[in-house]
N, C-alpha and C. Protein backbone atom coordinates (compact mmCIF):
# COMPACT_ATOMS: atom_id res chain seq x y z
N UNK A 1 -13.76 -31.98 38.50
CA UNK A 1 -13.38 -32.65 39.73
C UNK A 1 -12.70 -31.68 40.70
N UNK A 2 -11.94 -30.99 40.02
CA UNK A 2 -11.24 -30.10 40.82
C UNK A 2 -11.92 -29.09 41.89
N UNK A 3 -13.18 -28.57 41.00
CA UNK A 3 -14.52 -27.90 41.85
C UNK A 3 -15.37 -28.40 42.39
N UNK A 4 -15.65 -29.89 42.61
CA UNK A 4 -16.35 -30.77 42.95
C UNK A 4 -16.79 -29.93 44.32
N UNK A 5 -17.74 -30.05 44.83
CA UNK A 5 -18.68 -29.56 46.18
C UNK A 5 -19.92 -30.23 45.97
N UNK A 6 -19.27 -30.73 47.71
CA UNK A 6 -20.21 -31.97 47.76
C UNK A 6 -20.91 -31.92 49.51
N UNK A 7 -21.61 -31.99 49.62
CA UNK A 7 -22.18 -32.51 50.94
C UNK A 7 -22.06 -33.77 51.97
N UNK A 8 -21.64 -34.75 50.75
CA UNK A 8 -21.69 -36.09 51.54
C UNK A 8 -20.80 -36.38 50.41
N UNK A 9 -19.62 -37.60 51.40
CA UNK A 9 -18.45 -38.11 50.59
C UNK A 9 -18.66 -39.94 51.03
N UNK A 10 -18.75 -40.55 50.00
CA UNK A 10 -18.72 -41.66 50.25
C UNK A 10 -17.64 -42.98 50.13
N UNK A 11 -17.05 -43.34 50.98
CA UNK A 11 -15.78 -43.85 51.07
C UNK A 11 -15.81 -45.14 51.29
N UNK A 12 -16.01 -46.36 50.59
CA UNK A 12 -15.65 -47.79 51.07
C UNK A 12 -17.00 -47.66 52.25
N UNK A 13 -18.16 -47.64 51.50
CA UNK A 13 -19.27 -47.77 52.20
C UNK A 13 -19.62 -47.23 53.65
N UNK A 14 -19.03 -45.75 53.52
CA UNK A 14 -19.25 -45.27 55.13
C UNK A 14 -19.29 -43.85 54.49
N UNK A 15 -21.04 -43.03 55.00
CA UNK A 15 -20.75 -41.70 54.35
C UNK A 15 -20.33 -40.96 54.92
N UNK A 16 -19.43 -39.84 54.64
CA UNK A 16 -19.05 -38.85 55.31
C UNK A 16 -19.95 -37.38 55.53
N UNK A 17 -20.21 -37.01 56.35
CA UNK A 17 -20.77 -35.34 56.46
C UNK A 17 -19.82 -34.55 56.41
N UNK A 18 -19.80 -33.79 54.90
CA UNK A 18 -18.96 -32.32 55.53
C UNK A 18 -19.76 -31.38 55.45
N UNK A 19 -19.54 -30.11 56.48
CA UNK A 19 -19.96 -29.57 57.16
C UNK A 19 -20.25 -28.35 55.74
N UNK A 20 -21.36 -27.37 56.10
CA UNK A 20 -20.64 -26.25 55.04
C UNK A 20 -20.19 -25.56 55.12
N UNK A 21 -19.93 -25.01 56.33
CA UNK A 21 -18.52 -24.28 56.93
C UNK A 21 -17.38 -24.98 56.17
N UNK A 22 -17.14 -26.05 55.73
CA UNK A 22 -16.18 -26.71 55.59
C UNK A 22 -15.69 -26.58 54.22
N UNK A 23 -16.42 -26.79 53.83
CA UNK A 23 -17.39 -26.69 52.34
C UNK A 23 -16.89 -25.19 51.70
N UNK A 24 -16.78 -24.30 52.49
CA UNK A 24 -17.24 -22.69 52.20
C UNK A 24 -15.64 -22.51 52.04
N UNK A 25 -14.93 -22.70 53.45
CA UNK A 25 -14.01 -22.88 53.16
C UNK A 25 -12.88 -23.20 52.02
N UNK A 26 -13.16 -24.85 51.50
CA UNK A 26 -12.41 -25.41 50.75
C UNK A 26 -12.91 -24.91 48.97
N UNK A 27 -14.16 -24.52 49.16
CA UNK A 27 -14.34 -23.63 47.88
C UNK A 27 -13.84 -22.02 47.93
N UNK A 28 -13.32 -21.74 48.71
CA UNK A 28 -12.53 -20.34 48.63
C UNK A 28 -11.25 -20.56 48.29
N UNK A 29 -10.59 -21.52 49.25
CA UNK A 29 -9.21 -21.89 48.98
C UNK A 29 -9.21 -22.71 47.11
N UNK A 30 -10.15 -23.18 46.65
CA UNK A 30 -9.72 -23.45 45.50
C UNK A 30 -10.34 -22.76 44.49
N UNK A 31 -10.82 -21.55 44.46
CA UNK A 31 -11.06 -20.86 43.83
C UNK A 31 -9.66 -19.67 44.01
N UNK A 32 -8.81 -19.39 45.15
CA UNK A 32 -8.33 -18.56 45.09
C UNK A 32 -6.89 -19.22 44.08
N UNK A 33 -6.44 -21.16 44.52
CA UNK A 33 -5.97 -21.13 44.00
C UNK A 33 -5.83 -21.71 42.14
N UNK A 34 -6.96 -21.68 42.24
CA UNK A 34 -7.28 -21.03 40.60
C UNK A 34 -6.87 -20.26 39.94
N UNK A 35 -7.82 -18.85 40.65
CA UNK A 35 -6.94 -17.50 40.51
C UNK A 35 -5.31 -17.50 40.17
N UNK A 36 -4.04 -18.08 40.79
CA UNK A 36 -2.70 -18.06 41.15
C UNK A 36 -2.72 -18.86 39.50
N UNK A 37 -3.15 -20.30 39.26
CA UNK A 37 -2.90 -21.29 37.95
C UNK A 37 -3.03 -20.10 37.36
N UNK A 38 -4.13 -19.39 36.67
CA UNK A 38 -4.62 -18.55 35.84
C UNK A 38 -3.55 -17.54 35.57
N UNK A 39 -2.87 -16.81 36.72
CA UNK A 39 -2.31 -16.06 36.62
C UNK A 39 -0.40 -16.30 36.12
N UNK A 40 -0.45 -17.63 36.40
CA UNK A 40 0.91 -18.30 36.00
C UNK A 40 0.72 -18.89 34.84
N UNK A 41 -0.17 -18.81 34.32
CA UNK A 41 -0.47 -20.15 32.97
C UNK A 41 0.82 -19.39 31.80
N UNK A 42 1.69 -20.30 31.55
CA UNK A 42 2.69 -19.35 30.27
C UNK A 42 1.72 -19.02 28.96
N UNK A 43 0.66 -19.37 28.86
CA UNK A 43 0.26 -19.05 27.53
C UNK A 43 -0.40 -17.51 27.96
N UNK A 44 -1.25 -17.35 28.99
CA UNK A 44 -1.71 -15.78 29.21
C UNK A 44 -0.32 -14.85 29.54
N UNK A 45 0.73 -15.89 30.11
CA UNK A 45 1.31 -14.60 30.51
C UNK A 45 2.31 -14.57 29.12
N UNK A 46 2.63 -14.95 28.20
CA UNK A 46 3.14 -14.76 27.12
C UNK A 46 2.04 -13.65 25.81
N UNK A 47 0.86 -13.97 26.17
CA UNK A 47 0.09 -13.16 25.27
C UNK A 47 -0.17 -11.44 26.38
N UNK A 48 -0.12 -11.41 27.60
CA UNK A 48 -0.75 -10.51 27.75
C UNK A 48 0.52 -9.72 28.90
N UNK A 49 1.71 -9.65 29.30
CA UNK A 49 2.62 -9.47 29.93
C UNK A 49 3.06 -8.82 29.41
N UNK A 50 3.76 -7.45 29.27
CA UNK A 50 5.08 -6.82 28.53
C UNK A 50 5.38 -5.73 29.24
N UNK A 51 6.55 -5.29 29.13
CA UNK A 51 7.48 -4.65 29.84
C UNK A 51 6.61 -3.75 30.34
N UNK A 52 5.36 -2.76 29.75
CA UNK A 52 4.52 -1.51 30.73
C UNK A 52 4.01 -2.32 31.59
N UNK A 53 3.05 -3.69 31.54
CA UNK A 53 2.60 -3.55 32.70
C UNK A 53 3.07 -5.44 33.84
N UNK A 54 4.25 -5.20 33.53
CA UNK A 54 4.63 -6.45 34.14
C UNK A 54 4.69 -6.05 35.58
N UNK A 55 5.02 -4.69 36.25
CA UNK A 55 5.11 -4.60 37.49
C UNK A 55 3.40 -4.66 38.17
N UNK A 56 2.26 -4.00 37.38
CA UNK A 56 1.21 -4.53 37.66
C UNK A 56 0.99 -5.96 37.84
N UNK A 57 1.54 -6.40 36.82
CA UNK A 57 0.96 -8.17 37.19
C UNK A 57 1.57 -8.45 38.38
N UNK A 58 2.90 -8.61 38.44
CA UNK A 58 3.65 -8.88 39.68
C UNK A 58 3.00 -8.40 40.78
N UNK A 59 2.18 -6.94 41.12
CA UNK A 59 1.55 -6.89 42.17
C UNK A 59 0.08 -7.63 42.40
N UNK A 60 -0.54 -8.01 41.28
CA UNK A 60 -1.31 -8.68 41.28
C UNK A 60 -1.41 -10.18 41.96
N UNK A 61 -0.44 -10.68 41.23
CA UNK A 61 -0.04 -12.04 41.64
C UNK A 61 0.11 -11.94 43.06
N UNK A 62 1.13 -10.94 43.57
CA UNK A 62 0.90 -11.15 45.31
C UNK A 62 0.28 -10.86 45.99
N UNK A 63 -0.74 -10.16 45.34
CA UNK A 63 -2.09 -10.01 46.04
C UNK A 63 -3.03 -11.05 45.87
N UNK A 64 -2.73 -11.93 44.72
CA UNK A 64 -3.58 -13.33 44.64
C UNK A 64 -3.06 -14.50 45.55
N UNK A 65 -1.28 -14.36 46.21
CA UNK A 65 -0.22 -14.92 46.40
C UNK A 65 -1.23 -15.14 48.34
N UNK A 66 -1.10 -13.74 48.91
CA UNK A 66 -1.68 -13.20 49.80
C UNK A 66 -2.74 -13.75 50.15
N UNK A 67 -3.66 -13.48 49.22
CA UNK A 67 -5.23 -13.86 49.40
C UNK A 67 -5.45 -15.42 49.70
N UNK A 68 -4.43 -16.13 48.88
CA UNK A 68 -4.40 -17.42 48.97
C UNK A 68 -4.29 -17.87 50.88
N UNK A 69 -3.25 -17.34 50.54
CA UNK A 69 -2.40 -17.66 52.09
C UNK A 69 -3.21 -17.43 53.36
N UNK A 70 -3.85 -16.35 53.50
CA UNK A 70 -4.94 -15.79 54.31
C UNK A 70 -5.89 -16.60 54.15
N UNK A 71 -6.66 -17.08 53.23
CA UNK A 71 -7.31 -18.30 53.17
C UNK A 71 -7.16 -19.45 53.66
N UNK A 72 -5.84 -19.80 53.45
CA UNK A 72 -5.71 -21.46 53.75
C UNK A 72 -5.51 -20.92 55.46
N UNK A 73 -4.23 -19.81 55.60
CA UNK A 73 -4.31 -20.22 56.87
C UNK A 73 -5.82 -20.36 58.00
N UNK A 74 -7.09 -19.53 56.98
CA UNK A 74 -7.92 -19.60 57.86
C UNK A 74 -8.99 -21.27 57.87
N UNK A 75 -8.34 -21.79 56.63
CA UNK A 75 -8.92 -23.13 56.20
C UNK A 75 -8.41 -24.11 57.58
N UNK A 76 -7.70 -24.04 57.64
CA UNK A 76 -6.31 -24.75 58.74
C UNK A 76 -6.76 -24.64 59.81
N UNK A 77 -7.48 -23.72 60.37
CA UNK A 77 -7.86 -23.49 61.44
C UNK A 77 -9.27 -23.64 61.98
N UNK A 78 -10.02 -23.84 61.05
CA UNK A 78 -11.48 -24.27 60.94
C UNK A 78 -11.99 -25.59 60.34
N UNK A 79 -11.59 -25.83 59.15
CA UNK A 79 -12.01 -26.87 58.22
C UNK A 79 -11.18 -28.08 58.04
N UNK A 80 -9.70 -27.57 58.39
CA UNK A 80 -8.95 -28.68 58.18
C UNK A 80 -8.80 -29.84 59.16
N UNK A 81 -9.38 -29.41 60.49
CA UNK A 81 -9.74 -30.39 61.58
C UNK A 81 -11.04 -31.30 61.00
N UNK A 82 -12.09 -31.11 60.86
CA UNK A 82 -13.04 -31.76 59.91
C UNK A 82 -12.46 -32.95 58.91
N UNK A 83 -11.73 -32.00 58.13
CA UNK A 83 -11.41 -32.97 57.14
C UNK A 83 -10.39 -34.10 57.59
N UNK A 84 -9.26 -33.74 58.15
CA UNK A 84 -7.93 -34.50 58.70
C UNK A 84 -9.13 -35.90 59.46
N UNK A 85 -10.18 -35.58 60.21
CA UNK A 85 -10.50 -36.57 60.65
C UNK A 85 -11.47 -37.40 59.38
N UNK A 86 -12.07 -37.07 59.12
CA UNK A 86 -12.55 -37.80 57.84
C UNK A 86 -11.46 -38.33 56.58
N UNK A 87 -10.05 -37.99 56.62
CA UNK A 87 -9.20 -38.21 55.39
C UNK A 87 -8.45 -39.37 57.00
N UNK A 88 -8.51 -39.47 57.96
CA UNK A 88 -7.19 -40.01 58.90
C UNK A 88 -8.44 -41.41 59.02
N UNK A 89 -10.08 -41.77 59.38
CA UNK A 89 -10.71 -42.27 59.60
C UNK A 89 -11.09 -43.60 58.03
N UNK A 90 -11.12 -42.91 56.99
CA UNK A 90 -11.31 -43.26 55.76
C UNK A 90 -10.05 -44.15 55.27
N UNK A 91 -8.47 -43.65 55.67
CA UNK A 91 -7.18 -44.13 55.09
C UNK A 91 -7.02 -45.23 56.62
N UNK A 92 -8.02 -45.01 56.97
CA UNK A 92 -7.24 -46.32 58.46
C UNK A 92 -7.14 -47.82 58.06
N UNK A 93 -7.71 -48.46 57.14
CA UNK A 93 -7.12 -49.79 56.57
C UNK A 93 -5.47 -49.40 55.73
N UNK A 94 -5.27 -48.76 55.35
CA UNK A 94 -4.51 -48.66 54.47
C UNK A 94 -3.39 -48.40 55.23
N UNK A 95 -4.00 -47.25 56.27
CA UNK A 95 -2.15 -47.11 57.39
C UNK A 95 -2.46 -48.05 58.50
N UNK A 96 -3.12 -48.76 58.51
CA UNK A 96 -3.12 -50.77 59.32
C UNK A 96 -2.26 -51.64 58.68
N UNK A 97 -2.34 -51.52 57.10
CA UNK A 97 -1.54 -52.76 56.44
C UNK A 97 -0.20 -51.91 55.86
N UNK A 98 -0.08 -50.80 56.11
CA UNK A 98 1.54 -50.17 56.21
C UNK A 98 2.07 -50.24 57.48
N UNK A 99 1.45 -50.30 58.45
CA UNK A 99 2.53 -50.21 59.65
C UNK A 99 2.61 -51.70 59.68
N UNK A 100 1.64 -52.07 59.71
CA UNK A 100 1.52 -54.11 59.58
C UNK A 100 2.73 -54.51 59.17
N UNK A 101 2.84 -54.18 57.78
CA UNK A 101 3.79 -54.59 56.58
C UNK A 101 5.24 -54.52 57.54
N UNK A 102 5.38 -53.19 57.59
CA UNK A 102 6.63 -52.17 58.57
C UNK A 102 7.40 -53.41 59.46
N UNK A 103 6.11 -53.55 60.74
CA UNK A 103 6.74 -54.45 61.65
C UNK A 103 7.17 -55.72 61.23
N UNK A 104 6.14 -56.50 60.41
CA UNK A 104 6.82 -57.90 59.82
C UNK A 104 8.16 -57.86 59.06
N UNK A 105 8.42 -56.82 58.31
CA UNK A 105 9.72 -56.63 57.22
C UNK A 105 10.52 -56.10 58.41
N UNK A 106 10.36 -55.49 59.41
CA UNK A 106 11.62 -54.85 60.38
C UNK A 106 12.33 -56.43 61.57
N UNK A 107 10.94 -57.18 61.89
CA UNK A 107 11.02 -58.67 62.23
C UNK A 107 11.90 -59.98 61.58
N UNK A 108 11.34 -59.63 60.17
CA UNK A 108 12.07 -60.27 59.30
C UNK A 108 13.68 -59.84 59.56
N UNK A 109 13.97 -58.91 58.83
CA UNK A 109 15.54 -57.96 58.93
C UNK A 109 16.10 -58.70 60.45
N UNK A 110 15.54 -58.70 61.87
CA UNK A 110 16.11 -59.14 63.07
C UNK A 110 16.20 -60.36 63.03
N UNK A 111 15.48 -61.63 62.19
CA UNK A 111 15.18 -62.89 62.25
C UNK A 111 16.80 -63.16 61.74
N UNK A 112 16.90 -62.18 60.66
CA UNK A 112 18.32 -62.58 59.66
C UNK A 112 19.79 -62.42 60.86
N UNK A 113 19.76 -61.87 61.67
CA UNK A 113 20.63 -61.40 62.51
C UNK A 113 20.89 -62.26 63.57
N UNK A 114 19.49 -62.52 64.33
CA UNK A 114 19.55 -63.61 65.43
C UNK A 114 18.45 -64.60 65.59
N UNK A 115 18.55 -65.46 66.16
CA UNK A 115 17.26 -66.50 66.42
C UNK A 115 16.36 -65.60 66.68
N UNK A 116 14.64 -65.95 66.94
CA UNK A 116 13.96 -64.79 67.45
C UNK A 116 12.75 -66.16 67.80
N UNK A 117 11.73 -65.60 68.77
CA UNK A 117 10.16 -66.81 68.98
C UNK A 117 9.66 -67.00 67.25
N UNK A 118 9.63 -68.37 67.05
CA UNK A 118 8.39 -68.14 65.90
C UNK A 118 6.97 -67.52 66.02
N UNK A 119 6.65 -68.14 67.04
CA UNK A 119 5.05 -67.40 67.59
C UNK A 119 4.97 -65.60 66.88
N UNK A 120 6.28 -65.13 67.40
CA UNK A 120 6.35 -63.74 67.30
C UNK A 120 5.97 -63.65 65.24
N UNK A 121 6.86 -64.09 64.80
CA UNK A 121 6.71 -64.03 62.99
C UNK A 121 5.55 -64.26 63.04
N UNK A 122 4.65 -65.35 63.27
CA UNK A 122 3.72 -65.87 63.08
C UNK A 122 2.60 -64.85 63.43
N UNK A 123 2.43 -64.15 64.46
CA UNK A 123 1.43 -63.34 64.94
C UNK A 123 1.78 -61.58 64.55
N UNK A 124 2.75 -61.39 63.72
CA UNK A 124 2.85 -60.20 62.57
C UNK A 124 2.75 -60.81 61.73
N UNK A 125 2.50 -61.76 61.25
CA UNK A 125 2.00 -62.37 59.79
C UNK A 125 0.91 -61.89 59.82
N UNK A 126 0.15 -62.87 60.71
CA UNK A 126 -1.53 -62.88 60.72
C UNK A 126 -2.18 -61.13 60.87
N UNK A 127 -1.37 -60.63 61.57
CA UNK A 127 -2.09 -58.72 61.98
C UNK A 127 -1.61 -58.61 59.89
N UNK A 128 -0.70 -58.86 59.57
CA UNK A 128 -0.52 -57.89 58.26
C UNK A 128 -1.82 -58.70 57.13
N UNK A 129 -1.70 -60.31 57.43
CA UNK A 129 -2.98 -61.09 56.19
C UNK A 129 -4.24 -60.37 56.55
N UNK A 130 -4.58 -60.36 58.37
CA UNK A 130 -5.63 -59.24 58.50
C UNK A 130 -6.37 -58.51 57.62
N UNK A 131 -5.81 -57.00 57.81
CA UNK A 131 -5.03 -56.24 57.66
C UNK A 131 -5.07 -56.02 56.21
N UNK A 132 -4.22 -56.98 55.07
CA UNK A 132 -4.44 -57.10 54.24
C UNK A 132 -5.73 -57.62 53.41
N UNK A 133 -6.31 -58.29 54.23
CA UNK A 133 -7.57 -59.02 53.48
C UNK A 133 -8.74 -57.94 53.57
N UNK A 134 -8.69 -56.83 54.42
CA UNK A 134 -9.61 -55.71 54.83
C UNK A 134 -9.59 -54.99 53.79
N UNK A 135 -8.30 -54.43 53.00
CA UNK A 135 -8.11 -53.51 51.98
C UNK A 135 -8.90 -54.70 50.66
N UNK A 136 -8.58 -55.90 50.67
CA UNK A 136 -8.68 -56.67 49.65
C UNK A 136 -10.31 -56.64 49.23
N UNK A 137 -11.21 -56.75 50.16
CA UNK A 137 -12.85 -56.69 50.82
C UNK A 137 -13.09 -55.61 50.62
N UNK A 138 -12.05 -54.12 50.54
CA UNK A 138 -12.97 -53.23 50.12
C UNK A 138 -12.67 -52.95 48.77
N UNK A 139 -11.70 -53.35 48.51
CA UNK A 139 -11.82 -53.04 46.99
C UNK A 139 -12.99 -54.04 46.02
N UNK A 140 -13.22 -55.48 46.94
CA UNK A 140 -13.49 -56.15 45.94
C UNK A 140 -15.32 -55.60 46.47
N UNK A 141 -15.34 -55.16 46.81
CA UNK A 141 -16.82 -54.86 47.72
C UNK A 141 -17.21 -53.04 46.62
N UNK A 142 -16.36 -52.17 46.74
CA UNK A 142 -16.41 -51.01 46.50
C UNK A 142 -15.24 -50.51 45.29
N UNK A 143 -14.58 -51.24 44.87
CA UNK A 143 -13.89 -50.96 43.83
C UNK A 143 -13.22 -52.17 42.55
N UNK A 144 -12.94 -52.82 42.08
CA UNK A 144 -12.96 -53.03 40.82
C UNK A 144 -12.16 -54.54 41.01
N UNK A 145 -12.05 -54.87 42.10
CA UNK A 145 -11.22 -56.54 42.13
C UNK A 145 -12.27 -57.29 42.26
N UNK A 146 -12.26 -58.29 40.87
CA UNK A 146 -13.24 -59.15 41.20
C UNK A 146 -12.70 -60.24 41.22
N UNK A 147 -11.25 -60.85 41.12
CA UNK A 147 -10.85 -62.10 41.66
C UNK A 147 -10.62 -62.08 42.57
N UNK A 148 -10.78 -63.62 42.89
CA UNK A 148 -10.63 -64.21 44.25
C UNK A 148 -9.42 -64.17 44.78
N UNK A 149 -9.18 -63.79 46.21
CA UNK A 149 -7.79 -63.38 46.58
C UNK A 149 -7.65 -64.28 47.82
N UNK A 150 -6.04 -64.43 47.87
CA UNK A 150 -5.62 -65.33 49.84
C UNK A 150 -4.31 -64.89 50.22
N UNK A 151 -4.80 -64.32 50.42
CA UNK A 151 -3.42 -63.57 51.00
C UNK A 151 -2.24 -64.25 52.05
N UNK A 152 -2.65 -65.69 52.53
CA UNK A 152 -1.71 -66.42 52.65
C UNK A 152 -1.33 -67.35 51.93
């Protein structure tokens, strides 16, 4: 999973294109930081580390440290626009029924303090049952809920 490379990502029934620029990218950055696990793992560095050539490793590592870094920052600057919109487009039910949630519980908290419109409770109810029933539809559509749900 970790090496997974893929062309098309499929999310709650909407496919995604990534690019292979994108692609090229995010398989460098996790191959380099591979490299870094590998080089930290305590079991290699307990079998193969000792006092002659520990200053080698140490330069090693920051040259793997380096390589990393030079990578991502060039990931960041090419690929990570790609993705941010495909990871910000894909999570948009989910940050709908968190900010949803947010305003009704911050509504609530003011209700306790002073009178307030009912209309107002009433119409952050309905955006969060929304809202909520969207996440509920895709799970039960694309992931593993098969009872019946009501969210009011």
């Amino acid at each position: 999973m970790f090496f997974e490379k893929v062309e098309k990502k499929f999310i709650d029934g909407t496919t995604y294109e990534i690019s292979n620029g994108s692609q090229v990218e995010m398989w460098n950055c996790k191959t380099a930081i591979n490299d870094i696990f590998v080089a930290l793992d305590p079991g290699m560095f307990e079998m193969y580390i000792t006092v002659e050539n520990y200053t080698t490793y140490k330069k090693e590592l920051i040259q793997k440290l380096k390589a990393f870094d030079k990578l991502y920052t060039k990931h960041i600057k090419s690929a990570y626009v790609e993705m941010s919109a495909i990871h910000t487009q894909a999570m948009k039910p989910l940050s709908d029924v968190l900010e949803s949630n947010r305003n009704l519980h911050f509504f609530e908290e003011l209700m306790k303090k002073k009178e307030l419109p009912k209309f107002r409770y009433e119409a952050l109810e309905e955006k969060f049952i929304g809202h909520m029933t969207k996440i509920c539809e895709n799970f039960t559509s694309y992931g593993k809920l098969k009872e019946s749900y009501n969210i009011k």
